[in-house]
Protein backbone atom coordinates (compact mmCIF):
# COMPACT_ATOMS: atom_id res chain seq x y z
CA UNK A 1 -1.24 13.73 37.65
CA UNK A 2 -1.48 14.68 33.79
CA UNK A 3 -1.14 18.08 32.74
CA UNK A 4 -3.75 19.66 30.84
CA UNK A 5 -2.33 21.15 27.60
CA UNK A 6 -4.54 23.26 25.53
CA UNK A 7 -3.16 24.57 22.08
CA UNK A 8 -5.45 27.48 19.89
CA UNK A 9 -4.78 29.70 17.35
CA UNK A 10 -3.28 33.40 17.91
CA UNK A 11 -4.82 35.87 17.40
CA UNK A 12 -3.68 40.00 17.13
CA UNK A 13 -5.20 40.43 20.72
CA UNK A 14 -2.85 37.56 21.98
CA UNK A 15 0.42 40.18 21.05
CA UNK A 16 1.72 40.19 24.60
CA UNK A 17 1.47 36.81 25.32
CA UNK A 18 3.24 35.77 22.09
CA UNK A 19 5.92 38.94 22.71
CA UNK A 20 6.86 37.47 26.55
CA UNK A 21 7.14 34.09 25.78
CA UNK A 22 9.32 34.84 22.23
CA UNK A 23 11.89 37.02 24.89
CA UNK A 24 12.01 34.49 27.24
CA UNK A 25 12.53 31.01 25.43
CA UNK A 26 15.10 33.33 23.32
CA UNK A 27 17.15 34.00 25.83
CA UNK A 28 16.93 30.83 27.46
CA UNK A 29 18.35 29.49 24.60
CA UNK A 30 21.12 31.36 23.68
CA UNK A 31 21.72 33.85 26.48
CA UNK A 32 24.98 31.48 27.93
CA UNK A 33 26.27 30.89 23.99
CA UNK A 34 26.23 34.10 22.50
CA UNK A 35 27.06 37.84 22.68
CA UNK A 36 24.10 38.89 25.23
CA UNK A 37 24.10 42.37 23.33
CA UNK A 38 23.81 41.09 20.00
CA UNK A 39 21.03 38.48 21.82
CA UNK A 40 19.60 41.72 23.40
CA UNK A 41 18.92 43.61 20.20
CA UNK A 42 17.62 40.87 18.52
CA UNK A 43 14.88 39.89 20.73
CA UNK A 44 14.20 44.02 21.17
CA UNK A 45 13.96 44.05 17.42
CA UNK A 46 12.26 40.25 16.64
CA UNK A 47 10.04 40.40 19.97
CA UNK A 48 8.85 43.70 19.88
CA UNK A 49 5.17 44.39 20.34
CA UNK A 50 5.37 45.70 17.33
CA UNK A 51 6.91 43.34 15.34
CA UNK A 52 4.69 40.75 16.79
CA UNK A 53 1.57 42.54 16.08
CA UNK A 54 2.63 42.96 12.19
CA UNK A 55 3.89 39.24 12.35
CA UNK A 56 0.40 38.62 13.76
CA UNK A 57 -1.49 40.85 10.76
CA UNK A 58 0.04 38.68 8.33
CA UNK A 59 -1.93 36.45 6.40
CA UNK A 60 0.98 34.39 5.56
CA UNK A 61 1.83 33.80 9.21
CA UNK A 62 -0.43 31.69 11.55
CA UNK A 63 0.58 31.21 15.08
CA UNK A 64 -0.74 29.06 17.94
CA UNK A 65 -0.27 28.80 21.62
CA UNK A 66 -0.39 26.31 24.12
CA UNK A 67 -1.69 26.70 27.58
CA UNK A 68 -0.53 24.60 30.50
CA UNK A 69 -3.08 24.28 33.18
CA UNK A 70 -4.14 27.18 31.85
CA UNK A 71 -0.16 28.80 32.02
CA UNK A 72 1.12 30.09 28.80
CA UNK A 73 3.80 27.41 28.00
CA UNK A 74 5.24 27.68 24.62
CA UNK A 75 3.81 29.26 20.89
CA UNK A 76 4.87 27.85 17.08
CA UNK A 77 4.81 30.33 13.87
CA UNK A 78 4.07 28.56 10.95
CA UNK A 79 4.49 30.75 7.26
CA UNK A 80 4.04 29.94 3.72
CA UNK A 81 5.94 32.77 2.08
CA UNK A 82 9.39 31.78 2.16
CA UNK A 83 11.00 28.48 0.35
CA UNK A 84 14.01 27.10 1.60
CA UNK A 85 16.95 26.05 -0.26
CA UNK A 86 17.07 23.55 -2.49
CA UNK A 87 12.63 23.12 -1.78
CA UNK A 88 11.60 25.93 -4.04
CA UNK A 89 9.29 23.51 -6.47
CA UNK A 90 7.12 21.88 -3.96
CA UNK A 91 4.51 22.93 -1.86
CA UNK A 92 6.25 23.88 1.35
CA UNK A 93 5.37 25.86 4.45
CA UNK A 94 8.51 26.93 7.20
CA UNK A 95 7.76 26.18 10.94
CA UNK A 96 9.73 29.32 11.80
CA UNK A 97 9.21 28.98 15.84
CA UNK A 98 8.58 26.82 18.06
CA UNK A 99 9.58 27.99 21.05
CA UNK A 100 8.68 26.21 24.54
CA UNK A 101 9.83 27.87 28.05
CA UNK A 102 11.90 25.57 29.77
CA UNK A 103 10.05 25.22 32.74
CA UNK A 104 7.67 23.27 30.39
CA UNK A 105 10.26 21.18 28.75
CA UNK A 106 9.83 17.54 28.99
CA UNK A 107 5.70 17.31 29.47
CA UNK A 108 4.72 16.78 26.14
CA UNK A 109 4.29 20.47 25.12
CA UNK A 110 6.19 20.64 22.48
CA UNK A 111 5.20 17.28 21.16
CA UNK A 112 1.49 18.35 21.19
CA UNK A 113 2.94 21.60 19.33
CA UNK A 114 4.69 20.24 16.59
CA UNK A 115 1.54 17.70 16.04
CA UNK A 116 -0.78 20.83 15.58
CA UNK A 117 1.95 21.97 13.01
CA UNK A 118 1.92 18.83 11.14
CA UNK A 119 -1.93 18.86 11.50
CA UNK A 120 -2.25 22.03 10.10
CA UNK A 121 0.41 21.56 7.36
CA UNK A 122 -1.38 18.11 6.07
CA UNK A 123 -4.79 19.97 6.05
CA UNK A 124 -3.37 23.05 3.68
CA UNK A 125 -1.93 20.19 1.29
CA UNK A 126 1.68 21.25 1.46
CA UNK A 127 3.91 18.42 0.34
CA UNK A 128 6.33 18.91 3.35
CA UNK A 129 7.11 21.44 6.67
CA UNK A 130 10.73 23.23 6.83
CA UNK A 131 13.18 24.86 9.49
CA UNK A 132 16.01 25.68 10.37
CA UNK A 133 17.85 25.28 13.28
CA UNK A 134 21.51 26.28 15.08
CA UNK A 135 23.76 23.58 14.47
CA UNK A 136 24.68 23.73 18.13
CA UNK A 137 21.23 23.10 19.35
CA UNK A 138 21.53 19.35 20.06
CA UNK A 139 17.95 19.74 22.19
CA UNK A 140 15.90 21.21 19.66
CA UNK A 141 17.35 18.73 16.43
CA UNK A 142 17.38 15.83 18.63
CA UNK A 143 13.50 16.80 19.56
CA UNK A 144 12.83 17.47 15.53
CA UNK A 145 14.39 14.00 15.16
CA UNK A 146 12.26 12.05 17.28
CA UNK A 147 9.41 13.74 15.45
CA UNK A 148 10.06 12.39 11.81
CA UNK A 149 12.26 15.52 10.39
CA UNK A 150 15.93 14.82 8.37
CA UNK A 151 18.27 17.18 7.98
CA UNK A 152 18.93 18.12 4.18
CA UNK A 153 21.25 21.25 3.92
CA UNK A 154 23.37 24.07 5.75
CA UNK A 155 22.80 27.65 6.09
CA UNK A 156 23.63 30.81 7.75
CA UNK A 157 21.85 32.79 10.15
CA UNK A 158 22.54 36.44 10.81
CA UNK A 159 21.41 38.77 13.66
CA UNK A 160 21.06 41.60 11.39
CA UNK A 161 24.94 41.26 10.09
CA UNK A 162 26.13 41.71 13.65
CA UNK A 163 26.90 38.04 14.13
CA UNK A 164 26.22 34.90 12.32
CA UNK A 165 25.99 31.05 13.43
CA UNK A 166 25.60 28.10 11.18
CA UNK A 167 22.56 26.32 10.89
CA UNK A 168 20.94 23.15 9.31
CA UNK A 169 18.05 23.23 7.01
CA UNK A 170 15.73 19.78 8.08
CA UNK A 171 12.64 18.69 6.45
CA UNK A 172 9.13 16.40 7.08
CA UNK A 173 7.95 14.52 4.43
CA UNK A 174 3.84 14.92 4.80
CA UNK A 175 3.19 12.88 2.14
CA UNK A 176 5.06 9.87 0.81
């Protein structure tokens, strides 16, 4: 039996939603690698309602969700104001998250995710999507991989100076 996926925009009522699934896919990420109080503080910090809710109010931010049978399953944030290294004359725009529980893993959620991303990315003209990703991840870059991105560059990533990890900088090409 196929799963229904259903992916929409976020919007600020949609805070909670986007606030529980950003603590838990967090933590199922990096919970067994890393300090659990530095983990802790950043996901109190970065996945506050709060935070979310000014994330949300952002007009340089869009984020979308996708529902599994109806199940919130995963959500992607998408932003325009920040150029990565070495990207900083074309027309670029970050995926920042895209974050998938992992009970949902494996059914095409993620896929149908990063295709709205692209989507979205081709119809605002940008010349190519960013992120950046933990070195250490082999999941998530083998996943970005399969769907067309190349790594390009290193860089650091710091839970607010309290520990850092090394990351790689990959890119998609939207137009050729």
């Amino acid at each position: 039996m196929k799963s229904n996926i259903f992916i929409r925009q976020a919007a600020p009522e949609d805070r909670d939603i986007i606030v529980d699934l950003g603590r838990k896919t967090f933590v199922e990420t990096y919970a067994e690698v890393t300090n659990n109080g530095v983990i802790e503080s950043y996901v109190e910090k970065r996945f506050s309602p709060d935070a979310i809710a000014a994330e949300l109010n952002n007009s340089q931010a869009t984020f979308y969700i996708a529902f599994l049978d109806g199940k919130p399953a995963a959500f992607t944030k998408l932003r325009s104001d920040r150029k990565a290294k070495r990207l900083e004359q074309q027309h670029t725009i970050e995926l920042e998250r895209i974050y998938v529980l992992k009970e949902y893993q494996g059914v095409k959620v993620g896929k149908d995710m990063m295709d709205k991303c692209k989507e979205m990315a081709a119809m605002g003209k940008y010349d190519l999507i960013w992120l950046q990703v933990w070195q250490e991840n082999t999941k998530a870059i083998q996943f970005y991989q399969k769907a067309g991105f190349v790594i390009y560059e290193t860089a650091v990533f710091n839970y607010f100076n309290e520990m850092t990890q090394d990351d790689f900088l990959m890119r998609f090409n939207l137009y050729y």
